[in-house]
Structure formats: C-alpha cells, structure tokens
PDB file of N, CA and C in Angstrom:
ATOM      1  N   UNK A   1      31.467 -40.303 -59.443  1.00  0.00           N
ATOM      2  CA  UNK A   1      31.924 -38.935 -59.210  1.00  0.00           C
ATOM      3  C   UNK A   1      31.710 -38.578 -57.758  1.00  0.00           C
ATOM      4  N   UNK A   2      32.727 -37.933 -56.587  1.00  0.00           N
ATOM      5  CA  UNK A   2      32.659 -38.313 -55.438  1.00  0.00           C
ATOM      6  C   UNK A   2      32.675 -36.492 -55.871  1.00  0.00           C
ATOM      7  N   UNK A   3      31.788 -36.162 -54.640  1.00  0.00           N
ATOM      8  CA  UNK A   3      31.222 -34.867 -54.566  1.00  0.00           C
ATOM      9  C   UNK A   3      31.219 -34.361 -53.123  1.00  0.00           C
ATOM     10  N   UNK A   4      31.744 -33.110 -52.822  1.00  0.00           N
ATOM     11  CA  UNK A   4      31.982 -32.693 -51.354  1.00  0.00           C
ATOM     12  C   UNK A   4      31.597 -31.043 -51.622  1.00  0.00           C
ATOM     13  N   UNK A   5      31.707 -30.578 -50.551  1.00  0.00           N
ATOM     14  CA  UNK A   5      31.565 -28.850 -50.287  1.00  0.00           C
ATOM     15  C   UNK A   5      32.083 -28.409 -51.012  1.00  0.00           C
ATOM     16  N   UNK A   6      33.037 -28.477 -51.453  1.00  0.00           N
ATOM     17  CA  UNK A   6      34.422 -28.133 -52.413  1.00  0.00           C
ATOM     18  C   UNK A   6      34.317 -28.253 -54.035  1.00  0.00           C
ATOM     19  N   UNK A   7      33.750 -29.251 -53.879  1.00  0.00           N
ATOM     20  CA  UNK A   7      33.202 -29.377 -55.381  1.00  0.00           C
ATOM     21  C   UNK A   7      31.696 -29.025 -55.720  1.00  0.00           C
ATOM     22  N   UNK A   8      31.065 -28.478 -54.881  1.00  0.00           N
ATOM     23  CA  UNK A   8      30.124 -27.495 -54.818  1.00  0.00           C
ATOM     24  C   UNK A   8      30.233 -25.996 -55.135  1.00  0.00           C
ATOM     25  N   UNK A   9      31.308 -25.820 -54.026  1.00  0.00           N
ATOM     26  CA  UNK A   9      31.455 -24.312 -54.108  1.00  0.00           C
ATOM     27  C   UNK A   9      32.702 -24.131 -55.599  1.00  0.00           C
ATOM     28  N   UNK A  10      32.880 -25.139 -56.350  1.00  0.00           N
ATOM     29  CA  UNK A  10      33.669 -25.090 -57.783  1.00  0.00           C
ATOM     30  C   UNK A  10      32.295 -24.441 -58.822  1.00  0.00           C
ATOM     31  N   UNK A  11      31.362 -25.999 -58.068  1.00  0.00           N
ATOM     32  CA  UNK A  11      30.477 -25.845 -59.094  1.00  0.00           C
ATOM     33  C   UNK A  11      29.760 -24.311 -59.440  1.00  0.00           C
ATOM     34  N   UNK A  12      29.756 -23.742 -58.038  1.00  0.00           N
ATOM     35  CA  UNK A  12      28.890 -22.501 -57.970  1.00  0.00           C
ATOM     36  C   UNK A  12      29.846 -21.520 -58.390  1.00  0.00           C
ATOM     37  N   UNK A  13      31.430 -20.953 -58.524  1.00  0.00           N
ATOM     38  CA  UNK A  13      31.917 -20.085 -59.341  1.00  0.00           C
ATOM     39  C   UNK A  13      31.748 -21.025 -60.525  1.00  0.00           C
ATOM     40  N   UNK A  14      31.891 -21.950 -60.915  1.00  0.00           N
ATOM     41  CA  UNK A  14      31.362 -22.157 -62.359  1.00  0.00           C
ATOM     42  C   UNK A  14      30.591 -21.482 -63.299  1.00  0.00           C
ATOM     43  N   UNK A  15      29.034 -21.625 -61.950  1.00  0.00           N
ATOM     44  CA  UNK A  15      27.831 -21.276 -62.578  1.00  0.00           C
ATOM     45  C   UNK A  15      28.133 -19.373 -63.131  1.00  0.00           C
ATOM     46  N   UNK A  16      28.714 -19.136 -61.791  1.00  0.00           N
ATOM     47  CA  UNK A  16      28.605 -17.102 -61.669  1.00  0.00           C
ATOM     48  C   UNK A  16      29.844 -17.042 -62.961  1.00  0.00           C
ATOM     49  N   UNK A  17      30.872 -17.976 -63.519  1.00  0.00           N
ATOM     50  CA  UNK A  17      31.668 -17.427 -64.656  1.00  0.00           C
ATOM     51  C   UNK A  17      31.050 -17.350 -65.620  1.00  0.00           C
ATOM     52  N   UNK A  18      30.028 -18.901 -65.689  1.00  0.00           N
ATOM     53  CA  UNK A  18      29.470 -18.788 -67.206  1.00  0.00           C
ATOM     54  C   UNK A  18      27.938 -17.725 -67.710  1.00  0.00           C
ATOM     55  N   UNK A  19      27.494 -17.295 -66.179  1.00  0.00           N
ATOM     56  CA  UNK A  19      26.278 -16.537 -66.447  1.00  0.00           C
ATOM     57  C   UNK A  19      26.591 -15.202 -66.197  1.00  0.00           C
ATOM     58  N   UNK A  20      27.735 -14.704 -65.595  1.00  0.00           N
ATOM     59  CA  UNK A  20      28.174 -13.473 -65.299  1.00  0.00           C
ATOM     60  C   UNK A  20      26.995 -13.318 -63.681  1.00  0.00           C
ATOM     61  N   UNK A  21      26.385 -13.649 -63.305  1.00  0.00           N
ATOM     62  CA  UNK A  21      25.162 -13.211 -62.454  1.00  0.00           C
ATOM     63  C   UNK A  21      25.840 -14.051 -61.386  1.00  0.00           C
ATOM     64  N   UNK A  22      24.937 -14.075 -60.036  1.00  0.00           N
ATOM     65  CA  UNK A  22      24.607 -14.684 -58.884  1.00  0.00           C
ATOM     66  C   UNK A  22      25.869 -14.205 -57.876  1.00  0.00           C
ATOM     67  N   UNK A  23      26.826 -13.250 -58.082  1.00  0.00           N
ATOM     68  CA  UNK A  23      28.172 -13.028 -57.502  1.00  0.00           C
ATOM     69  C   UNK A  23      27.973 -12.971 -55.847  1.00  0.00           C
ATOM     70  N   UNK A  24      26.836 -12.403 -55.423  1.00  0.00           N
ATOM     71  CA  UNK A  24      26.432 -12.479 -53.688  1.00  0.00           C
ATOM     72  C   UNK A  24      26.081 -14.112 -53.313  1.00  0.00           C
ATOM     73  N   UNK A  25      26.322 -15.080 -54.046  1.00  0.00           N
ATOM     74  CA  UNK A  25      25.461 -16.174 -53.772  1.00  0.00           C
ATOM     75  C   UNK A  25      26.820 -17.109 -53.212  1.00  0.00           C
ATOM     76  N   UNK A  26      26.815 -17.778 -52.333  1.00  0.00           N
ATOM     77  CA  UNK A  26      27.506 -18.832 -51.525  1.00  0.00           C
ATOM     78  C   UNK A  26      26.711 -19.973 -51.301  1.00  0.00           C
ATOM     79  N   UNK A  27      27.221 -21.476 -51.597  1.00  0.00           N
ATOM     80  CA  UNK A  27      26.463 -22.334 -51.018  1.00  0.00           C
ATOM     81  C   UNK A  27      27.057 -23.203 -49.817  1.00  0.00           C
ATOM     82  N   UNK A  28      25.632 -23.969 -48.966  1.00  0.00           N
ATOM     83  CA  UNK A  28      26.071 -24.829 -48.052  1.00  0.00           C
ATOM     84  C   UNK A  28      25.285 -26.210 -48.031  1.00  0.00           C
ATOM     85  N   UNK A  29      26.190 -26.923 -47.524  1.00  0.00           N
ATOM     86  CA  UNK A  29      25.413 -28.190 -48.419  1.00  0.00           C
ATOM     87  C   UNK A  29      25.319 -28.966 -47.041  1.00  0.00           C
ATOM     88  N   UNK A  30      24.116 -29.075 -46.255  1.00  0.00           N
ATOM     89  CA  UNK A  30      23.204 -29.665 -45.054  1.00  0.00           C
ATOM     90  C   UNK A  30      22.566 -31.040 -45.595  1.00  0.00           C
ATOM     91  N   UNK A  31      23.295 -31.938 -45.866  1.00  0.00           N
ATOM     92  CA  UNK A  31      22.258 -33.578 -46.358  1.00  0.00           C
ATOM     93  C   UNK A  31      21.345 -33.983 -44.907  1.00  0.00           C
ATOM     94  N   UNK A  32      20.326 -34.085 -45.800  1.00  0.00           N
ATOM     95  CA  UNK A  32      19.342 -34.285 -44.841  1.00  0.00           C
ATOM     96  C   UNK A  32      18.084 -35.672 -45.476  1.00  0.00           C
ATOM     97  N   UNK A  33      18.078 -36.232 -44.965  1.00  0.00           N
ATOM     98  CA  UNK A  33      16.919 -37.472 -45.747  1.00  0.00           C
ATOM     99  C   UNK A  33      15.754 -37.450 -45.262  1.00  0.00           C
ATOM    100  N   UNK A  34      15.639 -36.771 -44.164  1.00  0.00           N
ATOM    101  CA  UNK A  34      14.064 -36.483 -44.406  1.00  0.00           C
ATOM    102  C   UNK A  34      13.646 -35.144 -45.028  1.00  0.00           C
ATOM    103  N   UNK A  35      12.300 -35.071 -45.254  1.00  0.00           N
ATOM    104  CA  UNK A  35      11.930 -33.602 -45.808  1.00  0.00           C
ATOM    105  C   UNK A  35      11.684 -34.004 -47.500  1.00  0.00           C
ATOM    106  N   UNK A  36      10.714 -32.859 -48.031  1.00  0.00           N
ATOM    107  CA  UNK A  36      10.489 -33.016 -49.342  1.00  0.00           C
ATOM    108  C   UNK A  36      11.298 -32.129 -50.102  1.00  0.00           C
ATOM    109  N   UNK A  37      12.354 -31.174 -49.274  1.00  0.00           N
ATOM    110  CA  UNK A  37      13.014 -29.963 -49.447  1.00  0.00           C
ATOM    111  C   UNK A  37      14.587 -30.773 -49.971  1.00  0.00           C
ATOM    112  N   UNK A  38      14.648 -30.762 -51.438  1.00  0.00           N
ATOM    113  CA  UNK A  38      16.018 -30.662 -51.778  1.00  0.00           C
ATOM    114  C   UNK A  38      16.868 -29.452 -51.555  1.00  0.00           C
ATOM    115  N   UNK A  39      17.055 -28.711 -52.011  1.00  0.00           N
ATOM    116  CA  UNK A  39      17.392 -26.857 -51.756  1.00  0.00           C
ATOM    117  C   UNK A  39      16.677 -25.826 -51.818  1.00  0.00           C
ATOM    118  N   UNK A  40      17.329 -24.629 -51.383  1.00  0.00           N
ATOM    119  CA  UNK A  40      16.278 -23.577 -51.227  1.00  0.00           C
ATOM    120  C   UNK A  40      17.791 -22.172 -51.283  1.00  0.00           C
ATOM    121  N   UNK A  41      17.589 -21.265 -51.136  1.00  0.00           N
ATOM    122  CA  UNK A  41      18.065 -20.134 -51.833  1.00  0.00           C
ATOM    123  C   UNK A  41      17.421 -19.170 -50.250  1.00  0.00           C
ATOM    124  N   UNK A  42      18.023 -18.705 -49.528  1.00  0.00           N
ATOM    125  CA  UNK A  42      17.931 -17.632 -48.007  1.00  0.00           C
ATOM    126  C   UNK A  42      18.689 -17.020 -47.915  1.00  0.00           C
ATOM    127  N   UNK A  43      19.116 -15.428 -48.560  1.00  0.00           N
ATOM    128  CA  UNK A  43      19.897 -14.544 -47.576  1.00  0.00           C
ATOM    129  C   UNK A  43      21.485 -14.657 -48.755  1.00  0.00           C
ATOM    130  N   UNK A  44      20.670 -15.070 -49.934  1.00  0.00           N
ATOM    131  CA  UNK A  44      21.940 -15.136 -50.400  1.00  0.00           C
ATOM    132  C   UNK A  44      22.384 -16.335 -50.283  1.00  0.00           C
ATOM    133  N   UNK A  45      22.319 -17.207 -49.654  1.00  0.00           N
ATOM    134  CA  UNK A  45      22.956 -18.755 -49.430  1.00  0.00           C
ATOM    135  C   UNK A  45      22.499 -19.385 -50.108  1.00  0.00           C
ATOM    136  N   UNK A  46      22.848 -20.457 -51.204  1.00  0.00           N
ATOM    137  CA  UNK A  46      22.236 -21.477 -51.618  1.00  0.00           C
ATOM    138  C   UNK A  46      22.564 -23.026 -50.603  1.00  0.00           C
ATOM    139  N   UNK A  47      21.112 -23.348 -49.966  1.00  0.00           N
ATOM    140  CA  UNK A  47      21.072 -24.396 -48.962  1.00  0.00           C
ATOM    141  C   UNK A  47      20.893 -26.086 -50.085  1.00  0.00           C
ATOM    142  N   UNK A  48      21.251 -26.551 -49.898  1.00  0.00           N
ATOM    143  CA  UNK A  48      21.344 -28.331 -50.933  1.00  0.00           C
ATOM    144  C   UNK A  48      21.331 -29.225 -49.756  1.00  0.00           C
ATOM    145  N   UNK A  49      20.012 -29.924 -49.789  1.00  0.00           N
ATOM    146  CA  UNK A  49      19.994 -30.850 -48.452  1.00  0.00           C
ATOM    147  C   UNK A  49      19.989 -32.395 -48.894  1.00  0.00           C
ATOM    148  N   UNK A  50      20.085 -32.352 -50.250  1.00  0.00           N
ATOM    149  CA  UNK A  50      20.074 -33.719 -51.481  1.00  0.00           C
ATOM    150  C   UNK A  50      21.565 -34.437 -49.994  1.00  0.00           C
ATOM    151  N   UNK A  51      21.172 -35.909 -49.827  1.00  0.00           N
ATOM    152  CA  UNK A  51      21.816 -36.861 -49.713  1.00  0.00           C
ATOM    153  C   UNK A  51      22.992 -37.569 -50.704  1.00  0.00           C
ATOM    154  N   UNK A  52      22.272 -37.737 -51.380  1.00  0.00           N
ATOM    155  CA  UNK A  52      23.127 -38.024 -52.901  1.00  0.00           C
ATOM    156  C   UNK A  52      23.921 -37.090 -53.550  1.00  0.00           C
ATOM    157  N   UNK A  53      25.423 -37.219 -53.448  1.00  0.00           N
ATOM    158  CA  UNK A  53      26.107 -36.405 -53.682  1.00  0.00           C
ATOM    159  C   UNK A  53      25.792 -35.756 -55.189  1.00  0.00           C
ATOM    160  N   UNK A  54      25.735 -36.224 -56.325  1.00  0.00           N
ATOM    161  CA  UNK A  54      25.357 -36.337 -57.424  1.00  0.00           C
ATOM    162  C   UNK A  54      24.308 -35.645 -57.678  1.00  0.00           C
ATOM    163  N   UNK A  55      22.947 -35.761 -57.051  1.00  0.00           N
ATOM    164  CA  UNK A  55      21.943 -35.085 -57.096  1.00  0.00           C
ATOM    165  C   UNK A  55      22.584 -33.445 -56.043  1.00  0.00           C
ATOM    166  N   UNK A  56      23.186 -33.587 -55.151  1.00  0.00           N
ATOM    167  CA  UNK A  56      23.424 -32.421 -54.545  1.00  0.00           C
ATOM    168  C   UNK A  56      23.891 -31.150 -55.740  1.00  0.00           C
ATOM    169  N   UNK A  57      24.731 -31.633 -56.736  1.00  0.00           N
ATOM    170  CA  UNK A  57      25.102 -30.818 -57.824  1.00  0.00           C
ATOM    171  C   UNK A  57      23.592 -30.214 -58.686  1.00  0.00           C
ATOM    172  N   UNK A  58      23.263 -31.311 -59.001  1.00  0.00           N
ATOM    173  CA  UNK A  58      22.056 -30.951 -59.695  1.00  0.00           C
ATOM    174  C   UNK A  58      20.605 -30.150 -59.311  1.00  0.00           C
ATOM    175  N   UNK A  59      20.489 -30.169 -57.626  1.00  0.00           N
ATOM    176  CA  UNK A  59      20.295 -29.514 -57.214  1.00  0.00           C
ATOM    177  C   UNK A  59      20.244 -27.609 -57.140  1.00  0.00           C
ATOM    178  N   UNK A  60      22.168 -27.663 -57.040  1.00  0.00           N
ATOM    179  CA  UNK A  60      22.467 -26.545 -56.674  1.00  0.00           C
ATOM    180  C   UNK A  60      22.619 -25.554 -58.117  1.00  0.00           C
ATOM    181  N   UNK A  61      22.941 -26.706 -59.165  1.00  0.00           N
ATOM    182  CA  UNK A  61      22.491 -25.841 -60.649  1.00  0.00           C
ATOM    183  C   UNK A  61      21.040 -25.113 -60.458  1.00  0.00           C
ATOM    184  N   UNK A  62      19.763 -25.846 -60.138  1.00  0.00           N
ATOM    185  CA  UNK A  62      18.542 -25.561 -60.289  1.00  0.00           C
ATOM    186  C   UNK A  62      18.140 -24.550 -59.343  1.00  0.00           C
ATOM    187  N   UNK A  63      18.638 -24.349 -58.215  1.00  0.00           N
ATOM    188  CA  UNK A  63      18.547 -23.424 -57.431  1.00  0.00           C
ATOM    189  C   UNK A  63      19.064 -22.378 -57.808  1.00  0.00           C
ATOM    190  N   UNK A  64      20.398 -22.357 -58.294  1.00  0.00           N
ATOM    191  CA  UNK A  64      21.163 -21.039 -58.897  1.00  0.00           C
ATOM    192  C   UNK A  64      20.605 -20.199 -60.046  1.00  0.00           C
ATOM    193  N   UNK A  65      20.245 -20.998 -60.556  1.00  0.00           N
ATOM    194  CA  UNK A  65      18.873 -20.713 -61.989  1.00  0.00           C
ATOM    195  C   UNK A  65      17.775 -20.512 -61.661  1.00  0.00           C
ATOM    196  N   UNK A  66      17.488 -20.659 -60.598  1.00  0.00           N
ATOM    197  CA  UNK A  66      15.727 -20.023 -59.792  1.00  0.00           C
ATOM    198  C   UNK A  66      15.986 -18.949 -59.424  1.00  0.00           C
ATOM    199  N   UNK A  67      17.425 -18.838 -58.861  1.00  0.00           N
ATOM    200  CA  UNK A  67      17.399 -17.033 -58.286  1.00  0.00           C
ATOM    201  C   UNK A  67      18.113 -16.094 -59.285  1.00  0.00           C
ATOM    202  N   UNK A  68      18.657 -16.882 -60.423  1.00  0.00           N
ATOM    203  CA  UNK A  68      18.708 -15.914 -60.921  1.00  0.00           C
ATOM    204  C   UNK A  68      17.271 -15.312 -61.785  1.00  0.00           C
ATOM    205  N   UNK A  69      16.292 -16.231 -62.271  1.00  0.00           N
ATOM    206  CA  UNK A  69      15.260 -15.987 -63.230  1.00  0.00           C
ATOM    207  C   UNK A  69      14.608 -14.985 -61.707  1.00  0.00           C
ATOM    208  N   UNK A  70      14.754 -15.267 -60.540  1.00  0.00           N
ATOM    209  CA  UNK A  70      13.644 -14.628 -59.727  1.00  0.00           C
ATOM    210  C   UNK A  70      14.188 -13.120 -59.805  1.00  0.00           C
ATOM    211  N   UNK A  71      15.332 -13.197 -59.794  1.00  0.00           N
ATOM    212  CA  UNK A  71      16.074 -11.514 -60.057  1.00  0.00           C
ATOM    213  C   UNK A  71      15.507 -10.601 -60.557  1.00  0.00           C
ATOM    214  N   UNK A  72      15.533 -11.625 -62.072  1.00  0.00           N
ATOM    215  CA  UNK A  72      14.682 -10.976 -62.876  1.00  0.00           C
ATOM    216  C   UNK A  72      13.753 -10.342 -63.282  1.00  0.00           C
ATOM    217  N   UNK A  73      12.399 -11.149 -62.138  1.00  0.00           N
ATOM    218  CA  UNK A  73      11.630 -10.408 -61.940  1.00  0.00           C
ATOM    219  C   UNK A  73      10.894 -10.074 -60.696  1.00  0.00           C
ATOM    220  N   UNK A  74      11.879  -9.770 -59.960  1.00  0.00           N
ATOM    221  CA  UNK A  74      11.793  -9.234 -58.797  1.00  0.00           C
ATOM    222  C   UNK A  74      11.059  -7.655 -58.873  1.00  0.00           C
ATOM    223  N   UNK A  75      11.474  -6.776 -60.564  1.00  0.00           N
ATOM    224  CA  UNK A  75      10.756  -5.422 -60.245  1.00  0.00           C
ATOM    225  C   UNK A  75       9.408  -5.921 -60.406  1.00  0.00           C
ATOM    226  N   UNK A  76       9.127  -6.841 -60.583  1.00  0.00           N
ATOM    227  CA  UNK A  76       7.339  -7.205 -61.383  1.00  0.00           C
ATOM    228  C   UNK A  76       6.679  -6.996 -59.791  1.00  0.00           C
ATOM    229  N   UNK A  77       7.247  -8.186 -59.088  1.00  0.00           N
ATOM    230  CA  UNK A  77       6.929  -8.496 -57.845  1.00  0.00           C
ATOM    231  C   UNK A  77       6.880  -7.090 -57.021  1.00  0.00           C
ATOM    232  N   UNK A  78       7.630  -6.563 -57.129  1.00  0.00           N
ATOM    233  CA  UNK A  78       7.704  -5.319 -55.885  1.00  0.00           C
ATOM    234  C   UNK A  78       6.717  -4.315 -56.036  1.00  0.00           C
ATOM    235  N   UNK A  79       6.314  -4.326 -57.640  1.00  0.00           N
ATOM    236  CA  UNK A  79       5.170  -3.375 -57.903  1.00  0.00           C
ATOM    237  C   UNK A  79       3.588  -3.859 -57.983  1.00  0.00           C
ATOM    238  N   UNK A  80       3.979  -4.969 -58.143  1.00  0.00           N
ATOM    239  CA  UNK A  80       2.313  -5.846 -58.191  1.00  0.00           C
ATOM    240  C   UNK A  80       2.307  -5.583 -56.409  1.00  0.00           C
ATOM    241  N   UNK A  81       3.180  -6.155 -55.579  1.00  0.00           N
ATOM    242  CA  UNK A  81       3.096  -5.625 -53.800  1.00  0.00           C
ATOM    243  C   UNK A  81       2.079  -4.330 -53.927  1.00  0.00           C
ATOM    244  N   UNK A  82       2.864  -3.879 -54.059  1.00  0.00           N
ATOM    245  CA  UNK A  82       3.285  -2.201 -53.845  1.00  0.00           C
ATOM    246  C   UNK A  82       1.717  -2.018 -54.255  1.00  0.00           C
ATOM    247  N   UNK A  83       1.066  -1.879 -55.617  1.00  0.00           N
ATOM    248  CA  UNK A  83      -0.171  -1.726 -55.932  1.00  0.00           C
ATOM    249  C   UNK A  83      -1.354  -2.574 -55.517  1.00  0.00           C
ATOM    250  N   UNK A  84      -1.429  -3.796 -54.947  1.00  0.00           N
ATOM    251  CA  UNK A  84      -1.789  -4.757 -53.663  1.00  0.00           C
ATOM    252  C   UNK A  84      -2.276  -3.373 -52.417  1.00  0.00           C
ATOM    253  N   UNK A  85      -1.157  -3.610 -51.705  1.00  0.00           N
ATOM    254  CA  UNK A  85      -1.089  -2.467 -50.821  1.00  0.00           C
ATOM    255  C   UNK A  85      -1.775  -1.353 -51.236  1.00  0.00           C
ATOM    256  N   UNK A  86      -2.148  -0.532 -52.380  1.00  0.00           N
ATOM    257  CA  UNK A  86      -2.523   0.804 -52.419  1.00  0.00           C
ATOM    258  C   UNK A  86      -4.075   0.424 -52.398  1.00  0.00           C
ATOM    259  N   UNK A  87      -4.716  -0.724 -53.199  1.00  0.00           N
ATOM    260  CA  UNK A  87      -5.867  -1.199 -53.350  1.00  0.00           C
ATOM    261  C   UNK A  87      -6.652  -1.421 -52.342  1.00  0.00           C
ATOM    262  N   UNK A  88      -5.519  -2.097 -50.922  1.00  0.00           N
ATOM    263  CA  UNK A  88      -5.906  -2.711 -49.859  1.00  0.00           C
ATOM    264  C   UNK A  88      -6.697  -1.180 -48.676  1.00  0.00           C
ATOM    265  N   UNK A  89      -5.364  -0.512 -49.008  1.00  0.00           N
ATOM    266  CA  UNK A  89      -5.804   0.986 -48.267  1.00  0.00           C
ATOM    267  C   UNK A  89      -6.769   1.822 -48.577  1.00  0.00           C
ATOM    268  N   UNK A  90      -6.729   1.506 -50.160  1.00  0.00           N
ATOM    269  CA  UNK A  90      -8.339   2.255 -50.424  1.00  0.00           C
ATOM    270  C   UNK A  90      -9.407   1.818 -50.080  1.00  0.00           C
ATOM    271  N   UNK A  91      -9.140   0.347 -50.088  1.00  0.00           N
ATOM    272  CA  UNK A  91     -10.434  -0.305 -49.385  1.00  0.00           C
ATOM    273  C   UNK A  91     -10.632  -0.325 -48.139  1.00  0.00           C
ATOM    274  N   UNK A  92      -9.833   0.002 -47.629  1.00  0.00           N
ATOM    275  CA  UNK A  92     -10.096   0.056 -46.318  1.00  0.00           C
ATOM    276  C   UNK A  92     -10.778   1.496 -45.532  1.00  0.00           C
ATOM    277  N   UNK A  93     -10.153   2.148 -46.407  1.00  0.00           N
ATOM    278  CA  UNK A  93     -10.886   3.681 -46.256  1.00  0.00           C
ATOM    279  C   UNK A  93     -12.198   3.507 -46.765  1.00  0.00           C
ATOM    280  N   UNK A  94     -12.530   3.099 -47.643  1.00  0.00           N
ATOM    281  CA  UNK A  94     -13.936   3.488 -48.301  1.00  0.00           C
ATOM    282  C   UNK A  94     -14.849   2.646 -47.488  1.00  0.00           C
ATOM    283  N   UNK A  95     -14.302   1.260 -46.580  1.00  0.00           N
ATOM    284  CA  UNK A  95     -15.011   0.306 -45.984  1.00  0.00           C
ATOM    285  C   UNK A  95     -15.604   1.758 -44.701  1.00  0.00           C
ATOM    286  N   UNK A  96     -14.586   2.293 -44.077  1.00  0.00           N
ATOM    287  CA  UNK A  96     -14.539   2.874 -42.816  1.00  0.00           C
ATOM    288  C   UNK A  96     -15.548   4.044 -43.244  1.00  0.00           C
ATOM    289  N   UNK A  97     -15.603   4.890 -44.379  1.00  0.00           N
ATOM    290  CA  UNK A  97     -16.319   5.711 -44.983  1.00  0.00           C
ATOM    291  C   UNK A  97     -17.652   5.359 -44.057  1.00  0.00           C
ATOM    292  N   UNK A  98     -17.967   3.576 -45.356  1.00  0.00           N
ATOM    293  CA  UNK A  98     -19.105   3.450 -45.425  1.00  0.00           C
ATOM    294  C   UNK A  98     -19.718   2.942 -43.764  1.00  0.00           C
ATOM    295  N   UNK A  99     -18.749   2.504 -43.150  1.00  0.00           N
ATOM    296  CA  UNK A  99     -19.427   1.799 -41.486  1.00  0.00           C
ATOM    297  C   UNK A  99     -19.231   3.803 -40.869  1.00  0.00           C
ATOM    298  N   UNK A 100     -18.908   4.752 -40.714  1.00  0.00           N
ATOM    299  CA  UNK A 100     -19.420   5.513 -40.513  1.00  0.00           C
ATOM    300  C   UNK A 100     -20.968   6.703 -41.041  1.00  0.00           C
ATOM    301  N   UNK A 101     -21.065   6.356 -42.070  1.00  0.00           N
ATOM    302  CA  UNK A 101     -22.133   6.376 -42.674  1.00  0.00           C
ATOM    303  C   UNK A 101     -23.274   6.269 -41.419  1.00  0.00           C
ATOM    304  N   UNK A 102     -23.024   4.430 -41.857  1.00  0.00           N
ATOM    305  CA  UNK A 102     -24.267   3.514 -41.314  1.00  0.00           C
ATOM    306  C   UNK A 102     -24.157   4.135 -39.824  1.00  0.00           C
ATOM    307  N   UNK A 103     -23.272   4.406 -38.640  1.00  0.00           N
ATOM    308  CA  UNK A 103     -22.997   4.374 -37.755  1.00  0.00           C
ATOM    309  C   UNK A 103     -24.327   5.554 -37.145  1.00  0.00           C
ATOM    310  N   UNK A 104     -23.771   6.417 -38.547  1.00  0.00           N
ATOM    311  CA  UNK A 104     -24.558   7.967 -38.454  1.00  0.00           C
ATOM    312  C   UNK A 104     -26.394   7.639 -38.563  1.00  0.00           C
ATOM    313  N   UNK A 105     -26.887   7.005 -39.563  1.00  0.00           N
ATOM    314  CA  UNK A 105     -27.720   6.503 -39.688  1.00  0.00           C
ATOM    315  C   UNK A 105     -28.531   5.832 -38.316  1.00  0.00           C
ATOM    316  N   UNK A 106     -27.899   4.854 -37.679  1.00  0.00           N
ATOM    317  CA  UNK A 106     -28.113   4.221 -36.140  1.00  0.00           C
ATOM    318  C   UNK A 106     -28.563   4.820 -35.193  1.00  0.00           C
ATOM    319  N   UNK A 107     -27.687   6.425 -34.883  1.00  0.00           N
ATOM    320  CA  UNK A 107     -27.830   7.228 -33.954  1.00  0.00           C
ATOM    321  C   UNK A 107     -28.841   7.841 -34.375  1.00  0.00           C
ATOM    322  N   UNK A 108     -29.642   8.092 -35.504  1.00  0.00           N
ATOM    323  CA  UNK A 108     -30.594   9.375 -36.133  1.00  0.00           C
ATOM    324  C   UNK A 108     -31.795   8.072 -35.799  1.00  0.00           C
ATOM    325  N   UNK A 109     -31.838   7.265 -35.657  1.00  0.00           N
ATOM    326  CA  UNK A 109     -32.991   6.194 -35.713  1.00  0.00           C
ATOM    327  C   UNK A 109     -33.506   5.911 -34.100  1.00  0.00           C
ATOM    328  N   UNK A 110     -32.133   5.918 -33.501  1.00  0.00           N
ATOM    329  CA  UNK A 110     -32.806   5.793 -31.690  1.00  0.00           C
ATOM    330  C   UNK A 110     -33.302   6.720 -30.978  1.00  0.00           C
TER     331      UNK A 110
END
C-alpha cells in the first residue's frame, strides 16, 4: 500500500466523517528517522514523522484519537489549573503573612 500526503489527508477526512469531531485538525507528514517522536498534534496540525509510509497512517489514526479523547477533557484540565493557581496564591500570601510576622518579631528583639 503506497502512502503519500494525499492519502493522509483522505485518511484524516475519513477519521472527522466517521467521528463527526476533529473538523479544525489538518495533517502534515515530516518523515524523519531520527527521534523517538512518531507524531504529535500543535496548533491544530497533526505532525506524522513515521518513515514508513504504512506506519505513517497508523500513526495519524492514534494521534487523531489523542486529541480527540484530550478534548474531552480539556474542562477537567482547565479547572484542576485554575484551582492549582488559587492554592498557589494562597500560599503564597499566608507564606508572606507569616515572613512578616517573623520580620516584626526581629526588629522588637534588636
């Protein structure tokens, strides 16, 4: 099975007919033989750096199916951030609290 850009970018409206999903997604297919990096998913692009034409397909299935499951839970991610961040700021206030405290303490001692 002889495999090119073309029969990539088949494969990928394939994928978006049969899942209804991924419609912003375009791929480009960079063969590359070094690296431990078969594909990767940036900006909307699906990147396939597989040498092997054959594997380049199989690739770009598995990638298309990573962003879509990541879609999915992308609200998980934004709020686990989001509450990260609120934890980080409280701590950081209560740190500053407490080194003014001590600060106060220092000056009453000299």
């Amino acid at each position: 099975m002889k495999v090119g850009v073309s029969q990539l970018e088949t494969e990928l409206v394939r994928l978006k007919g049969l899942s209804g999903l991924g419609f912003e997604l375009r791929v480009v297919w960079k063969p590359c033989a070094e690296g431990a990096l078969s594909g990767e998913v940036r900006d909307n692009t699906i990147y396939v750096y597989d040498v092997e034409e054959e594997k380049a397909v199989v690739t770009l299935r598995h990638e298309f199916l990573d962003y879509c499951v990541s879609q999915a839970i992308e609200p998980y991610k934004e709020v686990a951030n989001w509450l990260i961040r609120m934890i980080n700021e409280d701590a950081y206030r209560r740190k500053e609290k407490v080194v003014e405290a001590l600060a106060k303490l220092l000056r009453k001692d000299t």
